[in-house]
PDB file of N, CA and C in Angstrom:
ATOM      1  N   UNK A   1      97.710  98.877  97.309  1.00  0.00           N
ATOM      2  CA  UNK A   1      97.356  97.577  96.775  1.00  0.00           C
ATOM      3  C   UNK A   1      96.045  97.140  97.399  1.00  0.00           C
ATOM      4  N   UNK A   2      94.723  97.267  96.435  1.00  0.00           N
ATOM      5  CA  UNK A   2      93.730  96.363  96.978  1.00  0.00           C
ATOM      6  C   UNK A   2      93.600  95.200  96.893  1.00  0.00           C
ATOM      7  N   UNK A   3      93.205  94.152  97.780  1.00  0.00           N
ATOM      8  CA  UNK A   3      92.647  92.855  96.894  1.00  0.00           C
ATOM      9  C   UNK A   3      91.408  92.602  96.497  1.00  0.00           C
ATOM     10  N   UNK A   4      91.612  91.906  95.931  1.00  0.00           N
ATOM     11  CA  UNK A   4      89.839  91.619  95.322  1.00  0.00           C
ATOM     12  C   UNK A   4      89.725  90.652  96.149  1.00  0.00           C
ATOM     13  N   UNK A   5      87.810  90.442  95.772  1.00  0.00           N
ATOM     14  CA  UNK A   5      87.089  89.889  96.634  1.00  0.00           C
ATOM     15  C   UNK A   5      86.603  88.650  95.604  1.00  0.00           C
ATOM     16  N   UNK A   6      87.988  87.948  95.687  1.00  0.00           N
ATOM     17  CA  UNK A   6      87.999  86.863  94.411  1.00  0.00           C
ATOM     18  C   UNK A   6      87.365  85.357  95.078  1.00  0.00           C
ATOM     19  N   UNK A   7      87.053  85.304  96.105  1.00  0.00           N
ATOM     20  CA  UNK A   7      86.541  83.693  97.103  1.00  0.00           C
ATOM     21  C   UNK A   7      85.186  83.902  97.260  1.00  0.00           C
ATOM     22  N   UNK A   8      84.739  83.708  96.110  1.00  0.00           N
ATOM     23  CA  UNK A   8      82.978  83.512  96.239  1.00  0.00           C
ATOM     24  C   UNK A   8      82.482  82.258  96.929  1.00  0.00           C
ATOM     25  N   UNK A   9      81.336  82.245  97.463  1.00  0.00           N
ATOM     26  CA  UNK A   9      81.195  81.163  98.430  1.00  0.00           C
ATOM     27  C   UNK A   9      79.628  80.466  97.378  1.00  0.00           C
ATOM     28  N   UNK A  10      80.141  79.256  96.806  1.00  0.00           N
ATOM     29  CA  UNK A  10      79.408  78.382  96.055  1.00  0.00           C
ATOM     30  C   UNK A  10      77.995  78.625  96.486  1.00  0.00           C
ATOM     31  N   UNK A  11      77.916  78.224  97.528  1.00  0.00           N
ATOM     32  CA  UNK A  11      75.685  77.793  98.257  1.00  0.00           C
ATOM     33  C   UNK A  11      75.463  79.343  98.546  1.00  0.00           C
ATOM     34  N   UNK A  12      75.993  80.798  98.646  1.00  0.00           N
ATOM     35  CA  UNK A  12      75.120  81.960  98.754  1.00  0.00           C
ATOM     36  C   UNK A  12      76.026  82.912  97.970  1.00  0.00           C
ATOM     37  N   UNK A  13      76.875  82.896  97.287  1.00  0.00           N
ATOM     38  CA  UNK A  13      77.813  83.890  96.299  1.00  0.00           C
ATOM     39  C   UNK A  13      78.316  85.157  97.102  1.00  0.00           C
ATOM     40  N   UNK A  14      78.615  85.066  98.661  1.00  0.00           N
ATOM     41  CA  UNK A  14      79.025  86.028  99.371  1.00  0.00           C
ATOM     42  C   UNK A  14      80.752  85.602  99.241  1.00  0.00           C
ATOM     43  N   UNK A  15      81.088  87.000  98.756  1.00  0.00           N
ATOM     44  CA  UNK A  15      82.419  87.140  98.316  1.00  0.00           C
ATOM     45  C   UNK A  15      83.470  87.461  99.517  1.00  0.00           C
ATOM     46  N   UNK A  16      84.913  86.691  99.305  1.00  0.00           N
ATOM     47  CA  UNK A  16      85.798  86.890 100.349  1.00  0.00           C
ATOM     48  C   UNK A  16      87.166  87.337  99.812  1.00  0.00           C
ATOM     49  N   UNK A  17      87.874  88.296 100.082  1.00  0.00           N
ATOM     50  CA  UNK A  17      89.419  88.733  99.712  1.00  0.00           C
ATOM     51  C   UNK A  17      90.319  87.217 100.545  1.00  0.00           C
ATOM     52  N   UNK A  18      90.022  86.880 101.639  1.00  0.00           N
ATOM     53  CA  UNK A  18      90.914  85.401 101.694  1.00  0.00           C
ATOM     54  C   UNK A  18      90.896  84.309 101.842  1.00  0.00           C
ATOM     55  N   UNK A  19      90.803  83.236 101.458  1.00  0.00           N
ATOM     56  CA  UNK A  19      90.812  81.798 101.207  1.00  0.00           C
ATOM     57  C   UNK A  19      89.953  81.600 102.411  1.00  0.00           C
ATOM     58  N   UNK A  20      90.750  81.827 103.409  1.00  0.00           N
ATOM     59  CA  UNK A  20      90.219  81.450 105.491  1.00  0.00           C
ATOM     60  C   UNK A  20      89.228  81.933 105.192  1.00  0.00           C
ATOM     61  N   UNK A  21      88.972  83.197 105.153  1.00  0.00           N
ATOM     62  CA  UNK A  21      87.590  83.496 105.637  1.00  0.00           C
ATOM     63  C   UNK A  21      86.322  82.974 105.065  1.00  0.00           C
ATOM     64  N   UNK A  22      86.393  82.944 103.229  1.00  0.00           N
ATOM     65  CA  UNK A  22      85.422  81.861 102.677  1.00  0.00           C
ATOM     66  C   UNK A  22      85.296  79.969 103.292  1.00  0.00           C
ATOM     67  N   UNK A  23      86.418  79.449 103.868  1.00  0.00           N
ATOM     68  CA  UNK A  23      85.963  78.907 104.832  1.00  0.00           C
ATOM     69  C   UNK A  23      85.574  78.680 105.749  1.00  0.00           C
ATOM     70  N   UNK A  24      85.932  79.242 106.673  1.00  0.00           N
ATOM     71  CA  UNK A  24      85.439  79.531 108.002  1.00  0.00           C
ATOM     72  C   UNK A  24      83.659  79.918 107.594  1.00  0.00           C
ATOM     73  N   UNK A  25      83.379  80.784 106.463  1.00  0.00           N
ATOM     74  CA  UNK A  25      82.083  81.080 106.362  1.00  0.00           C
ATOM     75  C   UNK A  25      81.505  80.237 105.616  1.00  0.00           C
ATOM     76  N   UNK A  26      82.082  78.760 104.636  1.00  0.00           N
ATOM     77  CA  UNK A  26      81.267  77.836 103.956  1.00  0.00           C
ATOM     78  C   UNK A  26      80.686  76.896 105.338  1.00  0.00           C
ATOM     79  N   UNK A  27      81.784  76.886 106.876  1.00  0.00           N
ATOM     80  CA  UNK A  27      80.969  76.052 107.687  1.00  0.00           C
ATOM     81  C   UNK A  27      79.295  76.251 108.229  1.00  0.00           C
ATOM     82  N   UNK A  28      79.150  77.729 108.019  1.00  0.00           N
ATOM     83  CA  UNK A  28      77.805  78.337 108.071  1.00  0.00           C
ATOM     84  C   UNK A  28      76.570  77.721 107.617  1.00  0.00           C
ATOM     85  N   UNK A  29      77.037  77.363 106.708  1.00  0.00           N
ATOM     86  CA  UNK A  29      75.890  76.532 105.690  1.00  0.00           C
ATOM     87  C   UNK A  29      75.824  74.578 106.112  1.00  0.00           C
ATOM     88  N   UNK A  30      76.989  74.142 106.826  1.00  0.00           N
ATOM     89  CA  UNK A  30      76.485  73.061 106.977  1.00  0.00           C
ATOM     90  C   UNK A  30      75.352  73.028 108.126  1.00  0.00           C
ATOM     91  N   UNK A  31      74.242  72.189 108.073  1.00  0.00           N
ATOM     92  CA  UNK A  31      73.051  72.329 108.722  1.00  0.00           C
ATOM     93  C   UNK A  31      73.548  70.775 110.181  1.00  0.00           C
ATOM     94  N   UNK A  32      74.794  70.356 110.085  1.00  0.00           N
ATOM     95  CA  UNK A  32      75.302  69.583 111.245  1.00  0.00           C
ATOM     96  C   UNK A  32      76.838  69.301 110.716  1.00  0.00           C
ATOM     97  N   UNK A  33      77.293  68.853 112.130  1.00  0.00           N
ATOM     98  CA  UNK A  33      78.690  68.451 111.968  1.00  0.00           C
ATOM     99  C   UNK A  33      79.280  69.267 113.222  1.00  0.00           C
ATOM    100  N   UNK A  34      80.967  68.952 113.384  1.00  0.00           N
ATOM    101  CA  UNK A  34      81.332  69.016 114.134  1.00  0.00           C
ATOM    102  C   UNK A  34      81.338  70.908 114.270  1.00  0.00           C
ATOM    103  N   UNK A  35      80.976  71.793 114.013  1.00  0.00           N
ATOM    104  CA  UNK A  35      81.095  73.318 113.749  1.00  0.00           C
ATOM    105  C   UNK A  35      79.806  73.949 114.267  1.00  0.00           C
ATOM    106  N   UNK A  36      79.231  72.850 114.963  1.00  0.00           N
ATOM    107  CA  UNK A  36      77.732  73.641 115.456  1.00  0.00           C
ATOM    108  C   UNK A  36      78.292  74.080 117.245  1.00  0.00           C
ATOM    109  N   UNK A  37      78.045  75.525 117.144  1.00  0.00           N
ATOM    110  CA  UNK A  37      78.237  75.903 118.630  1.00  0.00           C
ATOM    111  C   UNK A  37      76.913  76.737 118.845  1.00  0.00           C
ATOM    112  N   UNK A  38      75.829  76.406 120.350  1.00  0.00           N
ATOM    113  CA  UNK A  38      74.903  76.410 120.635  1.00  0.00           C
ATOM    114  C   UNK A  38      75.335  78.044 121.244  1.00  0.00           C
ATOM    115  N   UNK A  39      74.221  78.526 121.041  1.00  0.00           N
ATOM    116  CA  UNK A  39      74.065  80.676 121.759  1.00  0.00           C
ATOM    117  C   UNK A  39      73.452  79.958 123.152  1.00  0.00           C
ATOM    118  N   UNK A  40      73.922  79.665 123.789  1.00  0.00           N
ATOM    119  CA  UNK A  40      73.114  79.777 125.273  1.00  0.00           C
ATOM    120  C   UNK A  40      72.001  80.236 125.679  1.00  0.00           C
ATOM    121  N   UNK A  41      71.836  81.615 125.383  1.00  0.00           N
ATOM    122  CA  UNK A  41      71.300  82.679 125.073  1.00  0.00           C
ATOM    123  C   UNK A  41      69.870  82.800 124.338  1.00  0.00           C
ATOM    124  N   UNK A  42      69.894  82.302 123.436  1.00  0.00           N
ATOM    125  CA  UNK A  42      68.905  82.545 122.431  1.00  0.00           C
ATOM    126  C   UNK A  42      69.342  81.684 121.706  1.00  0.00           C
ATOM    127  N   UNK A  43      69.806  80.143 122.118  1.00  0.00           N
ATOM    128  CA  UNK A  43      69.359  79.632 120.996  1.00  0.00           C
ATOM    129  C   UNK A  43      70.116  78.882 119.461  1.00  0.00           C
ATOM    130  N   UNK A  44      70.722  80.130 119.217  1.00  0.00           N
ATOM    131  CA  UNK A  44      71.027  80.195 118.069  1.00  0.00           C
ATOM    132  C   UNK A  44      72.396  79.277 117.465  1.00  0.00           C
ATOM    133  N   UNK A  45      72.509  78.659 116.514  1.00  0.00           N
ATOM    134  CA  UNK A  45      73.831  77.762 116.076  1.00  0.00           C
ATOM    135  C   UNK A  45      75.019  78.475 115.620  1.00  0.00           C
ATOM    136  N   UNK A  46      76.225  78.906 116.196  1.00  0.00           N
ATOM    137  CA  UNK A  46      77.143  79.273 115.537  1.00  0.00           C
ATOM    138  C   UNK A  46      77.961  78.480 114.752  1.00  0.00           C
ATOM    139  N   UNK A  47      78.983  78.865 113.886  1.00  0.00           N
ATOM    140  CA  UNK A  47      79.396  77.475 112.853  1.00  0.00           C
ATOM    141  C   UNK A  47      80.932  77.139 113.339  1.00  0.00           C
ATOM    142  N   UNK A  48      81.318  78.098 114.066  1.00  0.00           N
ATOM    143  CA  UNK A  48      82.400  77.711 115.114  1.00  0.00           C
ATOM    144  C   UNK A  48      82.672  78.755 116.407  1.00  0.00           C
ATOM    145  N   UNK A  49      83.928  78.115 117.237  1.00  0.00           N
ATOM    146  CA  UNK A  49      83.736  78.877 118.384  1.00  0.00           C
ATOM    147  C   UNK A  49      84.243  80.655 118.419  1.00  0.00           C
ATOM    148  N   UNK A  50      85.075  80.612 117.573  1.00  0.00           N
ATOM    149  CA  UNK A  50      85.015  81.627 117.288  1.00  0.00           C
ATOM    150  C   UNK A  50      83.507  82.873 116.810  1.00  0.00           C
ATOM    151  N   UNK A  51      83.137  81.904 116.010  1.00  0.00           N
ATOM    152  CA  UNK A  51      81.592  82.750 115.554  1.00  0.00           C
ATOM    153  C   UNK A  51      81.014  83.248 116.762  1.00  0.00           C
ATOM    154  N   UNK A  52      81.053  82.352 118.213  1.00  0.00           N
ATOM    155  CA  UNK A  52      80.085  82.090 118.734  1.00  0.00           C
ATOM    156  C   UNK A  52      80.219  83.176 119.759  1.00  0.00           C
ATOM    157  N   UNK A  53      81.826  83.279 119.949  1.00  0.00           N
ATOM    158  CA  UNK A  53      82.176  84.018 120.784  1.00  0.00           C
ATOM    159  C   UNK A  53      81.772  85.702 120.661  1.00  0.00           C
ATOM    160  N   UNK A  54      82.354  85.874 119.382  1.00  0.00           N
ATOM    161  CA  UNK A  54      81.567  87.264 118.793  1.00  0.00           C
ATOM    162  C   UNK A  54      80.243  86.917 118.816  1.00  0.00           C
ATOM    163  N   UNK A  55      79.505  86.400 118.825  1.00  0.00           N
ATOM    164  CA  UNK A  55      77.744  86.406 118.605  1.00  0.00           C
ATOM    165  C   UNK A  55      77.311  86.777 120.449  1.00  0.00           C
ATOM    166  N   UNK A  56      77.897  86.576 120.972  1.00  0.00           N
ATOM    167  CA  UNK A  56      77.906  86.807 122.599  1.00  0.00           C
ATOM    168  C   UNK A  56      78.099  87.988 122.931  1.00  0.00           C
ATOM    169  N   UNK A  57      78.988  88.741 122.436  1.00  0.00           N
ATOM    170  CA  UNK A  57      79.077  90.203 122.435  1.00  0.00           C
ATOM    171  C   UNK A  57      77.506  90.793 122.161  1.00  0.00           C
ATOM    172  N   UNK A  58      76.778  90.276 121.666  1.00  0.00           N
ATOM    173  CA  UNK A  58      75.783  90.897 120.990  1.00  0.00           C
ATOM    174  C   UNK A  58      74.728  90.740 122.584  1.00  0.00           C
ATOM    175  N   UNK A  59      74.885  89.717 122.802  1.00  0.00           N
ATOM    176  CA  UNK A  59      74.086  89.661 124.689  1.00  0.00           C
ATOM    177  C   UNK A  59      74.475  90.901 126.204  1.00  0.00           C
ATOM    178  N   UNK A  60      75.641  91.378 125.535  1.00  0.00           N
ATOM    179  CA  UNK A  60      76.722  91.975 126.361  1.00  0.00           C
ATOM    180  C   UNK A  60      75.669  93.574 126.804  1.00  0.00           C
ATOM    181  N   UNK A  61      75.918  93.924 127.824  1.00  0.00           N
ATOM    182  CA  UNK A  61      75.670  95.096 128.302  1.00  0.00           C
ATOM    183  C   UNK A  61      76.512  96.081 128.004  1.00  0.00           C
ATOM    184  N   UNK A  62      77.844  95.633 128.368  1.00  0.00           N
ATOM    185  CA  UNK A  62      78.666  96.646 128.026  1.00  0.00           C
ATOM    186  C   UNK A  62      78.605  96.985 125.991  1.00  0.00           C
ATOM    187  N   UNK A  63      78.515  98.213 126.151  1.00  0.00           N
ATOM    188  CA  UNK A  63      78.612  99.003 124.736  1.00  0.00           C
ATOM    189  C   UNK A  63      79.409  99.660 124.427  1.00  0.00           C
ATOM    190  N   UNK A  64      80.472  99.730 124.544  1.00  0.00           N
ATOM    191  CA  UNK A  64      81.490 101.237 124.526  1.00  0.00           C
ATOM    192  C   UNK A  64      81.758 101.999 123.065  1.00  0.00           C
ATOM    193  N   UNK A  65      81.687 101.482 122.737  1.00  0.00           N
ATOM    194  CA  UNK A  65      81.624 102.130 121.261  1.00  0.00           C
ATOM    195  C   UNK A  65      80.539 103.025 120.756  1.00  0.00           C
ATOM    196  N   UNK A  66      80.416 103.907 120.838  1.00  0.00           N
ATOM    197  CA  UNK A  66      79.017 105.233 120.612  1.00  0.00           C
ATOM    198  C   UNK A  66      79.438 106.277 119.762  1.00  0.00           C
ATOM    199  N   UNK A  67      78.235 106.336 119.267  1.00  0.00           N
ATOM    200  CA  UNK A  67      78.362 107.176 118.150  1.00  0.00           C
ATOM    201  C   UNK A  67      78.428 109.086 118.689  1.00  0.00           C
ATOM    202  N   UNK A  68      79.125 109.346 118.419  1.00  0.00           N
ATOM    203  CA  UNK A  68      78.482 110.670 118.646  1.00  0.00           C
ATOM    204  C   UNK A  68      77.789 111.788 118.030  1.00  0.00           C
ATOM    205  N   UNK A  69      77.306 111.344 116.573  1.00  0.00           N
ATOM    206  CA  UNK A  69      76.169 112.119 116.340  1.00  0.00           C
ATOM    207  C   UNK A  69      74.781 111.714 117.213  1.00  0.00           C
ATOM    208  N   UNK A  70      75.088 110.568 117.339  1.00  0.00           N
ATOM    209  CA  UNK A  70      73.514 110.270 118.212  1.00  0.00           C
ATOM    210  C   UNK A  70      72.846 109.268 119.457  1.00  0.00           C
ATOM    211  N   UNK A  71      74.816 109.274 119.964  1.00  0.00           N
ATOM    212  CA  UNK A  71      74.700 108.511 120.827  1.00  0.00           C
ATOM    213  C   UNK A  71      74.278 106.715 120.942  1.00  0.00           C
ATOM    214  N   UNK A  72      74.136 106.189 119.980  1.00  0.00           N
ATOM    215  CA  UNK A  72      73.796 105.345 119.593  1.00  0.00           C
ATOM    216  C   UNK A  72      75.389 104.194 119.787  1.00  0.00           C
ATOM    217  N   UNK A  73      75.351 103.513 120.832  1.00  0.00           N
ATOM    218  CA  UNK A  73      76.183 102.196 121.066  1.00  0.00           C
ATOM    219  C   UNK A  73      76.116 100.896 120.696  1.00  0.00           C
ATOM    220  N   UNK A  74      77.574 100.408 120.697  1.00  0.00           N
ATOM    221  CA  UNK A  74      77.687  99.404 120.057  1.00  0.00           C
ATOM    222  C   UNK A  74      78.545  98.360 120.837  1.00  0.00           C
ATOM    223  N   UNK A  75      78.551  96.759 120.666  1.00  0.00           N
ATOM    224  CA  UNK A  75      79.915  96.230 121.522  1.00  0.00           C
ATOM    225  C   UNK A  75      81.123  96.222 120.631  1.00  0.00           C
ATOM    226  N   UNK A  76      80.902  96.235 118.951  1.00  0.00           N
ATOM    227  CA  UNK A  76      82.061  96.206 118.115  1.00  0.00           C
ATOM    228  C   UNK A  76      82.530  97.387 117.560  1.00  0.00           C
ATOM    229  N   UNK A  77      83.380  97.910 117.486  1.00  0.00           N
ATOM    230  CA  UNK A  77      84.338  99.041 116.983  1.00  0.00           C
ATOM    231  C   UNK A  77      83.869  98.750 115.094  1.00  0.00           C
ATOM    232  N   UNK A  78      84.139  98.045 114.588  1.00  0.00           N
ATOM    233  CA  UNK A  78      83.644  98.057 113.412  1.00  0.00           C
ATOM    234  C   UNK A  78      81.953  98.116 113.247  1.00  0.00           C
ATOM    235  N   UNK A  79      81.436  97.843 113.793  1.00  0.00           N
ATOM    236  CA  UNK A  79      79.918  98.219 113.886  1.00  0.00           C
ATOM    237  C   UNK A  79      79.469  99.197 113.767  1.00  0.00           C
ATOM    238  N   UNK A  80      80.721 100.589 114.965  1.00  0.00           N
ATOM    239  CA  UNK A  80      80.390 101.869 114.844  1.00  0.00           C
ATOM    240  C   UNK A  80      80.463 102.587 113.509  1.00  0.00           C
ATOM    241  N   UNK A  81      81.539 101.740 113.006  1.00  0.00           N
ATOM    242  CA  UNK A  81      82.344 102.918 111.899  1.00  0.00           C
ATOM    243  C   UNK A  81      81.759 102.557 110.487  1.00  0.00           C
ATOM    244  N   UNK A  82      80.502 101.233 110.449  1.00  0.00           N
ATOM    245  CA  UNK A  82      79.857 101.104 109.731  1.00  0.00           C
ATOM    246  C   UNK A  82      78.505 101.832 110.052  1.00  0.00           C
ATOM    247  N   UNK A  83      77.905 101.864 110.908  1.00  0.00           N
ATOM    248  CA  UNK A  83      77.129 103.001 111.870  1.00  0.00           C
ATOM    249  C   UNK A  83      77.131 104.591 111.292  1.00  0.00           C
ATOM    250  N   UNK A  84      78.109 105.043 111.630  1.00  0.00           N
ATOM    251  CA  UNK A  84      78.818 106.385 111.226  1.00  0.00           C
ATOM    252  C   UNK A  84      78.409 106.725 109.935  1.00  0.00           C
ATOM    253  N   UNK A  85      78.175 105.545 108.733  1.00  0.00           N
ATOM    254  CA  UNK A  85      78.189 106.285 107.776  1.00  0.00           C
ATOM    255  C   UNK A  85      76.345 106.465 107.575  1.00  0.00           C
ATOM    256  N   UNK A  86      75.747 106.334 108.190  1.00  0.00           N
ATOM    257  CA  UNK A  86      74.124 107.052 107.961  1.00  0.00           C
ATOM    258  C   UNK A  86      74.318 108.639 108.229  1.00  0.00           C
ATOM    259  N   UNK A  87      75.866 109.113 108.620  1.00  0.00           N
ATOM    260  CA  UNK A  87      75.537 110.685 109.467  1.00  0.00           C
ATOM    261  C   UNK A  87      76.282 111.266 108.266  1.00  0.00           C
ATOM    262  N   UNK A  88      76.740 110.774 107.666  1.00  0.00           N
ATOM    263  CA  UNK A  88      77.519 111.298 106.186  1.00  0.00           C
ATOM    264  C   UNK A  88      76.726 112.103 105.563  1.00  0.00           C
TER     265      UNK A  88
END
């Protein structure tokens, strides 16, 4: 059973298989409100804390996730296995 990717998101037409996640990603687009979390880092506005928390990984040293056609690391496990497919 697949689902479709039936939760299009009105202001950029990026499609979602579940209700949550097209929300969680319409807060993206508000430009204020209570969903703005600051990157320490660089800066940057996440649209909640969750976002923000994964966006921090991206500051992270640790990489464990590596490719092994080319050695090439990552901090997210799905990153790699989207990664992986340039060696296809």
């Amino acid at each position: 059973y697949v689902r479709e990717w039936s939760h299009p998101c009105t202001e950029c037409g990026k499609r979602f298989r579940l209700k949550i996640n097209l929300i969680i990603h319409q807060r993206s687009h508000a430009k204020e409100g209570p969903y703005e979390c600051p990157c320490p880092y660089c800066k940057k506005f996440l649209s909640c804390s969750m976002s923000l928390r994964r966006h921090l990984q991206t500051h992270a040293r640790d990489r464990p996730y590596c490719c092994s056609s080319c050695n090439k690391c990552f901090t997210r496990s799905n990153h790699l296995l989207r990664h992986k497919k340039i060696h296809e």
